[in-house]
C-alpha atoms as a PDB file:
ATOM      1  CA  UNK A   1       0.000   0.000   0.000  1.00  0.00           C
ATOM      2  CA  UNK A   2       3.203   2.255   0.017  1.00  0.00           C
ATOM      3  CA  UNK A   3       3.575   2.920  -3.395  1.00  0.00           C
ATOM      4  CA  UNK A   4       0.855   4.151  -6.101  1.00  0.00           C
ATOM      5  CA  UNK A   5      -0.203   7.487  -4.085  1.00  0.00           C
ATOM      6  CA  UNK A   6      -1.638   6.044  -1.351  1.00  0.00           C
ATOM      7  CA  UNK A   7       0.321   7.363   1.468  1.00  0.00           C
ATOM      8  CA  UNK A   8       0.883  10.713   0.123  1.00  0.00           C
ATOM      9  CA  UNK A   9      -2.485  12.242   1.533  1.00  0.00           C
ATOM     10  CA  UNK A  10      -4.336  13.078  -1.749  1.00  0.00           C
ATOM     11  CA  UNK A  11      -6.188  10.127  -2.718  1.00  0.00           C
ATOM     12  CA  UNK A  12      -9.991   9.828  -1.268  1.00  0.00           C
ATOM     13  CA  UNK A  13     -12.005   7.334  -2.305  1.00  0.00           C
ATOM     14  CA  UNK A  14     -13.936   9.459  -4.960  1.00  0.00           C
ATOM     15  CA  UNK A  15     -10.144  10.267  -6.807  1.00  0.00           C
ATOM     16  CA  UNK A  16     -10.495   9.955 -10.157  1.00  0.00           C
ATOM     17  CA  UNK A  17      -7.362   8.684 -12.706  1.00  0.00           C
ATOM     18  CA  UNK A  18      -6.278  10.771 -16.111  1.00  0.00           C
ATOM     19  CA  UNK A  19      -6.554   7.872 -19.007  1.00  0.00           C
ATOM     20  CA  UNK A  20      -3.381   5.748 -19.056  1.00  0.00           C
ATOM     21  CA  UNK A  21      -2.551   5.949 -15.514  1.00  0.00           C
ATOM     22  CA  UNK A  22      -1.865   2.687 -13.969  1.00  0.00           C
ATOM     23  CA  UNK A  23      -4.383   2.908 -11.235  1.00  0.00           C
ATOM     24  CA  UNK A  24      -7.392   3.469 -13.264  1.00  0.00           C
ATOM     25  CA  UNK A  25      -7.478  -0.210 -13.673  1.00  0.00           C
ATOM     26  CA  UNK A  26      -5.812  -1.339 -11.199  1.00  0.00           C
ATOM     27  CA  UNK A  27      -8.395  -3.380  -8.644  1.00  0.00           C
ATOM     28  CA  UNK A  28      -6.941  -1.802  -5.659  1.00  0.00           C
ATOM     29  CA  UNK A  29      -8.266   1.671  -6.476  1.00  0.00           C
ATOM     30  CA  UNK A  30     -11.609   0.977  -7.663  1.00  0.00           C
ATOM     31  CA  UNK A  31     -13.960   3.004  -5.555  1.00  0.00           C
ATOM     32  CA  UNK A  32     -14.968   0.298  -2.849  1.00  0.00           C
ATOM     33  CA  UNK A  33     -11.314  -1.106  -2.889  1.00  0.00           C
ATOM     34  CA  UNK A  34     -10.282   2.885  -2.605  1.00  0.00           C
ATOM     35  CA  UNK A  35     -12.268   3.423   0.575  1.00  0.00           C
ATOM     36  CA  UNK A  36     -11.526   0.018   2.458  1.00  0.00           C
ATOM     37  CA  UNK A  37      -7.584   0.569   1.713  1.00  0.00           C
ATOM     38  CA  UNK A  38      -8.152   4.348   2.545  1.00  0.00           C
ATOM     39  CA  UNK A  39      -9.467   3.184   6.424  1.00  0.00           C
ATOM     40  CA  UNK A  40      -5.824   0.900   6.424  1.00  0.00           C
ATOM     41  CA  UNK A  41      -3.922   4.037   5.810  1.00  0.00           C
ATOM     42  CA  UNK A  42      -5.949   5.685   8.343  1.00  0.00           C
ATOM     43  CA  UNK A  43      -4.974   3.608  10.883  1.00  0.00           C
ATOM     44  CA  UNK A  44      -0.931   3.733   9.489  1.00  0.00           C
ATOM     45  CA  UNK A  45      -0.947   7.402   9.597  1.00  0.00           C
ATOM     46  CA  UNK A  46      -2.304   7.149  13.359  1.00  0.00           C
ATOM     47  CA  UNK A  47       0.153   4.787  14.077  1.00  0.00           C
ATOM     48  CA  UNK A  48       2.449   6.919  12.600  1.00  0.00           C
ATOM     49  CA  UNK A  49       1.458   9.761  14.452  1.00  0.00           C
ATOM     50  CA  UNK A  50       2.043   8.542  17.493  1.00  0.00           C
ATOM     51  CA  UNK A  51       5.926   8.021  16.827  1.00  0.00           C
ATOM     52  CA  UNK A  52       6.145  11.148  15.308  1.00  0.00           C
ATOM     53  CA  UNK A  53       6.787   9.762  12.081  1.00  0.00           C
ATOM     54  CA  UNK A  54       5.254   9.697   8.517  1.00  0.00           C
ATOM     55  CA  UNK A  55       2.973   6.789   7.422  1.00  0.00           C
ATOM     56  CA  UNK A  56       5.806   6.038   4.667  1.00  0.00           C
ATOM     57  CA  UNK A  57       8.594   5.450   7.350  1.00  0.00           C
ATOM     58  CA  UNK A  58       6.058   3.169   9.367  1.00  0.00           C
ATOM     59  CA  UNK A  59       5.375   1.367   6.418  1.00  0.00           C
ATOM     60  CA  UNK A  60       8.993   0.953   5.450  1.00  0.00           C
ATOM     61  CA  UNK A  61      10.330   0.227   9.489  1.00  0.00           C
ATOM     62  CA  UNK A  62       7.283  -2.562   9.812  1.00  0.00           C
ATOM     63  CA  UNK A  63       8.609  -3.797   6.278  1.00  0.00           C
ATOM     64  CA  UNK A  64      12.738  -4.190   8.198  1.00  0.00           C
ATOM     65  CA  UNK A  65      10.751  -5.003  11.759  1.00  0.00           C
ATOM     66  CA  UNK A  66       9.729  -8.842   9.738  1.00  0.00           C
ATOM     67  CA  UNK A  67      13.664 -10.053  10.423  1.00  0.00           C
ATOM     68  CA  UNK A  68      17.221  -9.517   8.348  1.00  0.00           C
ATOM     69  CA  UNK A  69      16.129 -12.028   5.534  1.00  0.00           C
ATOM     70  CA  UNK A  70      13.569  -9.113   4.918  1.00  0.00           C
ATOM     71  CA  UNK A  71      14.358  -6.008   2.388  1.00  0.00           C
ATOM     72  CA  UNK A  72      12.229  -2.872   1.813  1.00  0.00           C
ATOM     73  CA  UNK A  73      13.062  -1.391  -1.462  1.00  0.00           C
ATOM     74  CA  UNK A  74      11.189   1.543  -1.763  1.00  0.00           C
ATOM     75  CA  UNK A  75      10.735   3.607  -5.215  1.00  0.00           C
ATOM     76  CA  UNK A  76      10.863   7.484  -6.111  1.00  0.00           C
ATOM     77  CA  UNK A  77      11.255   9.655  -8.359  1.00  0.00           C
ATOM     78  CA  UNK A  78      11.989  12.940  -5.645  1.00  0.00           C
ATOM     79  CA  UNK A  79      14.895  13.297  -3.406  1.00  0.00           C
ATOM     80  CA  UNK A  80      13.253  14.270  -0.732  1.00  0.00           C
ATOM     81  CA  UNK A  81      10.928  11.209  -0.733  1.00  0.00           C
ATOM     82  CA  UNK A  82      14.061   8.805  -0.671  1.00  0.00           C
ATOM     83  CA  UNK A  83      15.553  10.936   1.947  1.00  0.00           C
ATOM     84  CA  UNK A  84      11.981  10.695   4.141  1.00  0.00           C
ATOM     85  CA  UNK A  85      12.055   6.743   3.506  1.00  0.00           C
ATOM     86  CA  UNK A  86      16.055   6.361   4.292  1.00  0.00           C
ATOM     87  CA  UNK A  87      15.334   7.702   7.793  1.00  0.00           C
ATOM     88  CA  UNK A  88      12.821   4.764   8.462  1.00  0.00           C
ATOM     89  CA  UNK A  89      16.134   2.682   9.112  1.00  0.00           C
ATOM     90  CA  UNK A  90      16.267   4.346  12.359  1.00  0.00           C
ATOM     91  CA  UNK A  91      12.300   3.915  13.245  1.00  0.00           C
ATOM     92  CA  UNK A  92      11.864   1.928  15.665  1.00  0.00           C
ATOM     93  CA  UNK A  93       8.519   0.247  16.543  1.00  0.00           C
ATOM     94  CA  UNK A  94       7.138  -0.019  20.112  1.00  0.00           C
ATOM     95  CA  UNK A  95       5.142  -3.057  20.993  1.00  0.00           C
ATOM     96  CA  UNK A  96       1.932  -1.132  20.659  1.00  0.00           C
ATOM     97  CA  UNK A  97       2.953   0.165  17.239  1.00  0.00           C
ATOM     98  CA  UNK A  98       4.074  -3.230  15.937  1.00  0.00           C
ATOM     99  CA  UNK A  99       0.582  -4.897  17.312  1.00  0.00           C
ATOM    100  CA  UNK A 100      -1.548  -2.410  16.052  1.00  0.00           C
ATOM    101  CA  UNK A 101      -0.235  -2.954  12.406  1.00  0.00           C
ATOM    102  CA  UNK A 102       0.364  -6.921  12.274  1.00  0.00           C
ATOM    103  CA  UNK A 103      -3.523  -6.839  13.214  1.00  0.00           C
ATOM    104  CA  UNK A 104      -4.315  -4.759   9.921  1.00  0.00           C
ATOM    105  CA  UNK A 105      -6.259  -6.513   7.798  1.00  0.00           C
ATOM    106  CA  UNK A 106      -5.103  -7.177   3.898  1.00  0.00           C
ATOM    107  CA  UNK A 107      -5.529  -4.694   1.285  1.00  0.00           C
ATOM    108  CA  UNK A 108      -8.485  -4.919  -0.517  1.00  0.00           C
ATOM    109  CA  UNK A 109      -8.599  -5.835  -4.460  1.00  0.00           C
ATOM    110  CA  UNK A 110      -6.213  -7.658  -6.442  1.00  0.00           C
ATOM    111  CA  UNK A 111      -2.625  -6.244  -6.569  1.00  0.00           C
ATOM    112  CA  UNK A 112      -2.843  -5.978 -10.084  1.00  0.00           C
ATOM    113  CA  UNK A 113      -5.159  -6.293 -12.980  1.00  0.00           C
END
């Protein structure tokens, strides 16, 4: 749920996709997909919130959290966004942080199309 806008804050469940964009057609941001994944970032960005972090460096630091045989490879095409997600290396998840996402339910709709 990083990647494809969904973090970033302006998505809501009645966004709309120029023709040729990815998402579109992708199953995970059709409108009743887009609202049931927009509650999971909800709770992220609350999560997030109360570590003082951004949703993206939960995300990434819950991603590193699952054990050294684990890599997060996050994508971007702006500086500062790689330097936001670099700093998730030093995130560290409480107990309360780390229950509150594992009992997140899947993303909603197929990952792709």
């Amino acid at each position: 749920m990083l990647g494809r806008g969904f973090l970033t804050g302006v998505l809501a469940p009645d966004t709309t996709f120029p023709p040729g964009d990815f998402r579109a057609e992708n199953p995970r941001f059709q409108p009743d997909a887009m609202r049931a994944n927009l509650a999971l970032v909800e709770r992220i960005r609350e999560v997030a919130g109360g570590l003082g972090s951004t949703p993206a460096q939960v995300c990434i630091a819950w991603v590193l959290a699952q054990g050294e045989h684990v890599l997060a490879i996050p994508g971007t095409k702006r500086l500062s966004y790689l330097e936001e997600d670099l700093a998730a290396d030093g995130l560290v998840l409480d107990a309360a942080a780390m229950q509150a996402l594992n009992a997140l339910p899947a993303a909603v709709g197929a990952r792709y199309a």
